[in-house]
C-alpha atoms as a PDB file:
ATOM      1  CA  UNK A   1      83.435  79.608  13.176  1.00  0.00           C
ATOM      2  CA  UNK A   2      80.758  79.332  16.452  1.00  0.00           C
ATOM      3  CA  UNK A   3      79.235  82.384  17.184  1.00  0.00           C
ATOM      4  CA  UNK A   4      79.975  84.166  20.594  1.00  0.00           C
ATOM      5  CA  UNK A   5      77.463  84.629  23.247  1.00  0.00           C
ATOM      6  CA  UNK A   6      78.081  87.829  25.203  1.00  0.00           C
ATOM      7  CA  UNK A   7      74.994  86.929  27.827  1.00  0.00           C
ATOM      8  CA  UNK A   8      75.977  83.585  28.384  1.00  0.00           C
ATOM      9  CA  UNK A   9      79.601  84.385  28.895  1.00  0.00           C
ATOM     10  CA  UNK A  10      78.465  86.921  31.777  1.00  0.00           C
ATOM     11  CA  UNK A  11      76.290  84.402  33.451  1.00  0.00           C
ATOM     12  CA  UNK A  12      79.160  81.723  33.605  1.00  0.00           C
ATOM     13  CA  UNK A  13      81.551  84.376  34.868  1.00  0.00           C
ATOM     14  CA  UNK A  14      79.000  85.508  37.395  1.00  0.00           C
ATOM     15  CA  UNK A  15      78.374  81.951  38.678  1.00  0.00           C
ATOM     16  CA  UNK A  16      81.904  81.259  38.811  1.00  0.00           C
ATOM     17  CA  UNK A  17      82.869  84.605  40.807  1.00  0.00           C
ATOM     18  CA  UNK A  18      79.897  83.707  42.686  1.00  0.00           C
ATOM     19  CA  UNK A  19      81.314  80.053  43.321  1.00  0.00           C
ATOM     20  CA  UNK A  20      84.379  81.308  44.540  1.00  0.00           C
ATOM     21  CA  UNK A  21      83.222  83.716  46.932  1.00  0.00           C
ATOM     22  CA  UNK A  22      84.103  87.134  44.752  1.00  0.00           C
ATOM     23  CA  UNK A  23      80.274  87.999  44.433  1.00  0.00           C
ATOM     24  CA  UNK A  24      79.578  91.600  45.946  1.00  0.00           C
ATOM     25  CA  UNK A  25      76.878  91.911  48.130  1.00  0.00           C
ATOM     26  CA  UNK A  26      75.394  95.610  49.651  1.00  0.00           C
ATOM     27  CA  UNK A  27      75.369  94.161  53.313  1.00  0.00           C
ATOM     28  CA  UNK A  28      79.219  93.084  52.718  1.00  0.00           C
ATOM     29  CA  UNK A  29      80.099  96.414  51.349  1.00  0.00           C
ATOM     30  CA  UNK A  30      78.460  98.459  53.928  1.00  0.00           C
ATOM     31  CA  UNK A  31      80.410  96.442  56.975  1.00  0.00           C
ATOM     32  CA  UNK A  32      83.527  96.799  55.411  1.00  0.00           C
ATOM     33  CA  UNK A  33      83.112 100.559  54.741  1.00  0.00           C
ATOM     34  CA  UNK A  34      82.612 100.924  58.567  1.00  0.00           C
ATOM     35  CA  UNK A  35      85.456 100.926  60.356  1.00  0.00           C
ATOM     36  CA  UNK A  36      84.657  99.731  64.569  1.00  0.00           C
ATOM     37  CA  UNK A  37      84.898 102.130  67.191  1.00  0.00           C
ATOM     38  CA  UNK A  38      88.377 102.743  69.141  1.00  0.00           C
ATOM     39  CA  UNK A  39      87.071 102.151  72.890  1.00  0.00           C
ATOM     40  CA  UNK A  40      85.890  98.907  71.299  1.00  0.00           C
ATOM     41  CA  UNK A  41      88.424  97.977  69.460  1.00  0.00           C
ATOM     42  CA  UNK A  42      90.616  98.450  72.613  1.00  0.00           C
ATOM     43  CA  UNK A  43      88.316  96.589  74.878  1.00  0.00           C
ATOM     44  CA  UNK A  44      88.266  94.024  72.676  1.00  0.00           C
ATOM     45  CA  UNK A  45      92.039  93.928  72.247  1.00  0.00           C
ATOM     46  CA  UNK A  46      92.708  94.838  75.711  1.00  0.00           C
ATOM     47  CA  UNK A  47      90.429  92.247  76.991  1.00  0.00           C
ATOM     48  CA  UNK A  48      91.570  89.130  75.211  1.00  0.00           C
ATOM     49  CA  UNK A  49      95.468  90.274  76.319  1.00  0.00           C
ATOM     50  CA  UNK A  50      94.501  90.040  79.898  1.00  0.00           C
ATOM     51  CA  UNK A  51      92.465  87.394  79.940  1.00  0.00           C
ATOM     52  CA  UNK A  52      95.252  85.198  77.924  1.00  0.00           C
ATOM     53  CA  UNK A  53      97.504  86.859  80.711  1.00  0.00           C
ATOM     54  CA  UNK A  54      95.277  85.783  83.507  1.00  0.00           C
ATOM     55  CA  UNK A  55      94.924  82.094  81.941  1.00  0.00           C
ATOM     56  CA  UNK A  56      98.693  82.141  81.271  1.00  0.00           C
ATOM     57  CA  UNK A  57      98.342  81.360  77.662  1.00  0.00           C
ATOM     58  CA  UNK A  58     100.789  80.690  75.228  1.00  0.00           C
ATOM     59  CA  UNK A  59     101.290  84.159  73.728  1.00  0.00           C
ATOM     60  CA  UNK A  60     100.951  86.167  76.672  1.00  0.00           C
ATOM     61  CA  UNK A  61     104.308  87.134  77.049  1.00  0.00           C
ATOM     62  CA  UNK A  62     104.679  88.884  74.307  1.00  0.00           C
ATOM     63  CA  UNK A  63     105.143  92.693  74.513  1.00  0.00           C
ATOM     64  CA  UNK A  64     103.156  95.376  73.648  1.00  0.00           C
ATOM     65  CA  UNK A  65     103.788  96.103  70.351  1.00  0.00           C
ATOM     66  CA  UNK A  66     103.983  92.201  69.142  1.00  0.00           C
ATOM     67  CA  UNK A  67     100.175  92.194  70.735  1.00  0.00           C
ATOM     68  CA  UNK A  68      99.236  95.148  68.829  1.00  0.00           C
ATOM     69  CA  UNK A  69      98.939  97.370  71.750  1.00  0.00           C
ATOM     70  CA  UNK A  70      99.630 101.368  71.957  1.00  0.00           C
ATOM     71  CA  UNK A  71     101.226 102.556  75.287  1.00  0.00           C
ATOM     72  CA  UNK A  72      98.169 103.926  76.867  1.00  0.00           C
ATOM     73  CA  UNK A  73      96.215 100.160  75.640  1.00  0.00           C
ATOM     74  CA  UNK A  74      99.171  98.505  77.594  1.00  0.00           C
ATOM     75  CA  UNK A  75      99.084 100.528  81.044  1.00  0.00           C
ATOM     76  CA  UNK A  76      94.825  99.642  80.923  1.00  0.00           C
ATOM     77  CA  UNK A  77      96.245  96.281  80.518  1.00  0.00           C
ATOM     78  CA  UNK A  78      98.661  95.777  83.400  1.00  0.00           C
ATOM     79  CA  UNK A  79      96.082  97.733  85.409  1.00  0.00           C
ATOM     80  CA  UNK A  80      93.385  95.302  84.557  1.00  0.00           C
ATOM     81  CA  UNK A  81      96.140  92.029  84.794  1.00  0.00           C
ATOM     82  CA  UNK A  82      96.566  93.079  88.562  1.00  0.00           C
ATOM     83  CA  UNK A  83      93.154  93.514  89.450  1.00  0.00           C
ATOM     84  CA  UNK A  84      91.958  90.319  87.977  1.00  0.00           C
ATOM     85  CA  UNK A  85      94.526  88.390  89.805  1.00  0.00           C
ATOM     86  CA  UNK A  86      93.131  89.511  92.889  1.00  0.00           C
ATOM     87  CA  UNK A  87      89.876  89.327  91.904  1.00  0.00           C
ATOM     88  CA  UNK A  88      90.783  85.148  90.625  1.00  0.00           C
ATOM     89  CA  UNK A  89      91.708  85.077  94.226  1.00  0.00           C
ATOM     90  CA  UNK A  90      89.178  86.325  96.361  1.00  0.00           C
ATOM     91  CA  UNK A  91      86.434  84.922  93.895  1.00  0.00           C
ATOM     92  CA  UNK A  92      87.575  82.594  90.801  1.00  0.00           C
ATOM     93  CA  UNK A  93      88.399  82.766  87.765  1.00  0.00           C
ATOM     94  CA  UNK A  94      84.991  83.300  86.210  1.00  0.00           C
ATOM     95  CA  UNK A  95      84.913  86.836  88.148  1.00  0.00           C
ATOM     96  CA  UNK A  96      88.236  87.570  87.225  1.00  0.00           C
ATOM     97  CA  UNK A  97      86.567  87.720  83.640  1.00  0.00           C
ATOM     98  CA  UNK A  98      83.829  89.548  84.148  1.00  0.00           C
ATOM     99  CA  UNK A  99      86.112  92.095  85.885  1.00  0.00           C
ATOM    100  CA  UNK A 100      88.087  92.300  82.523  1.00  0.00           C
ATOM    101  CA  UNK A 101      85.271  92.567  80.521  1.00  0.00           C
ATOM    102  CA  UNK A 102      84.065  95.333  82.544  1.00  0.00           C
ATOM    103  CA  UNK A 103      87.004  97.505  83.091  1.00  0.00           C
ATOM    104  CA  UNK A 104      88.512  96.782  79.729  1.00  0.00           C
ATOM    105  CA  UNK A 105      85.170  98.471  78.048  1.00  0.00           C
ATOM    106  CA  UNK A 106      85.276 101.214  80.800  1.00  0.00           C
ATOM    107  CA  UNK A 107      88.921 102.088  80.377  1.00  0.00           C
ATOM    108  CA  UNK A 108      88.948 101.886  76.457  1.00  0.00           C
ATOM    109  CA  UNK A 109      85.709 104.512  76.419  1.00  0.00           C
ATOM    110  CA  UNK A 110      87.071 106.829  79.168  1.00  0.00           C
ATOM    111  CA  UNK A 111      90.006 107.075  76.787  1.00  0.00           C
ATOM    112  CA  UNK A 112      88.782 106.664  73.433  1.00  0.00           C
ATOM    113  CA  UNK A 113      90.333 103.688  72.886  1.00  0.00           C
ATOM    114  CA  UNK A 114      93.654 104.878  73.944  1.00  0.00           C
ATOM    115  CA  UNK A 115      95.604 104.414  71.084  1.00  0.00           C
ATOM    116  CA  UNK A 116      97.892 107.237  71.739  1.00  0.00           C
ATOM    117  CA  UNK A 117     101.659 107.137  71.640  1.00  0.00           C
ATOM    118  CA  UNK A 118     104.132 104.337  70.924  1.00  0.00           C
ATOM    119  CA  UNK A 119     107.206 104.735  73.325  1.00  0.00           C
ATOM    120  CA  UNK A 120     109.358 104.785  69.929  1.00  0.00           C
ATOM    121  CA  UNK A 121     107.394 107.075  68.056  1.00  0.00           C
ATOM    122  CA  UNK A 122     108.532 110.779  67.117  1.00  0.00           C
ATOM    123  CA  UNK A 123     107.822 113.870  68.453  1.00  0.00           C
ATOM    124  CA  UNK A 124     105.286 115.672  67.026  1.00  0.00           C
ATOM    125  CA  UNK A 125     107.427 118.863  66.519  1.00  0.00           C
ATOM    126  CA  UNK A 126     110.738 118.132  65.276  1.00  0.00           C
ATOM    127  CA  UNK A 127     113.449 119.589  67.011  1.00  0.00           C
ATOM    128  CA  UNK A 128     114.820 123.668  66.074  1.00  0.00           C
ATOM    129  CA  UNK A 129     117.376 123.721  63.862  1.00  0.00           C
ATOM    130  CA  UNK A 130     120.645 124.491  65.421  1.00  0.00           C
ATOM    131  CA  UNK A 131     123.403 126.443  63.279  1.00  0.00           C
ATOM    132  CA  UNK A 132     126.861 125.874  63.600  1.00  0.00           C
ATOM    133  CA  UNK A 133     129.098 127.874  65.476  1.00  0.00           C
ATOM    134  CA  UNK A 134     130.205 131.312  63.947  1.00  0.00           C
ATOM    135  CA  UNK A 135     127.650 131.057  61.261  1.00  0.00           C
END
């Protein structure tokens, strides 16, 4: 019978977690740990909508919802939509972006990232209870 090598079985199982991209690392930890900040999370997901909106792209017509978008995320965005038209008109389509950019970031921080209230989400205080008649 071979005898069993505890250290050498470690290193082999380190290399291979290591190989296939399982290895732990204190920079990876720490990023996932922190979670991004709403206005820039919104700006960011605000931004690209419009911008795909702007450039007509494939997915823009989705809705709200399918684009990830609260309410408040998707009124910033039609806002935004409308003024970067006119902005593509009066002054291109490069200035059109910079406009989203801009307002996108300044909406989503005046609001915190808006990610209040789904149109089909339920009220925060449920209704009173109602007895029946003659009870």
């Amino acid at each position: 019978m071979k005898a069993q090598h505890p250290l050498g079985a470690g290193l082999l199982l380190t290399a291979l977690l290591t190989l296939t991209g399982c290895s732990h690392s204190a920079a990876g930890d720490q990023e996932a740990a922190t979670p991004e900040p709403p206005a820039r999370a919104c700006a960011k997901l605000v931004g690209y909508w419009a911008e795909q909106a702007l450039v007509h792209g494939k997915w823009a017509g989705l809705d709200w919802a399918q684009k990830g978008m609260s309410t408040a995320q998707a009124h910033i965005h039609d806002d935004i939509v409308q003024a970067a038209r006119a902005e593509e008109q009066r002054h291109g389509t490069d200035a059109a972006r910079k406009l989203i950019i801009r307002q996108s970031a300044e909406r989503c921080a005046a609001e915190n990232g808006a990610t209040c209230c789904a149109e089909h989400a339920p009220s925060p205080t449920p209704p009173p209870a109602t007895r029946p008649p003659g009870t």
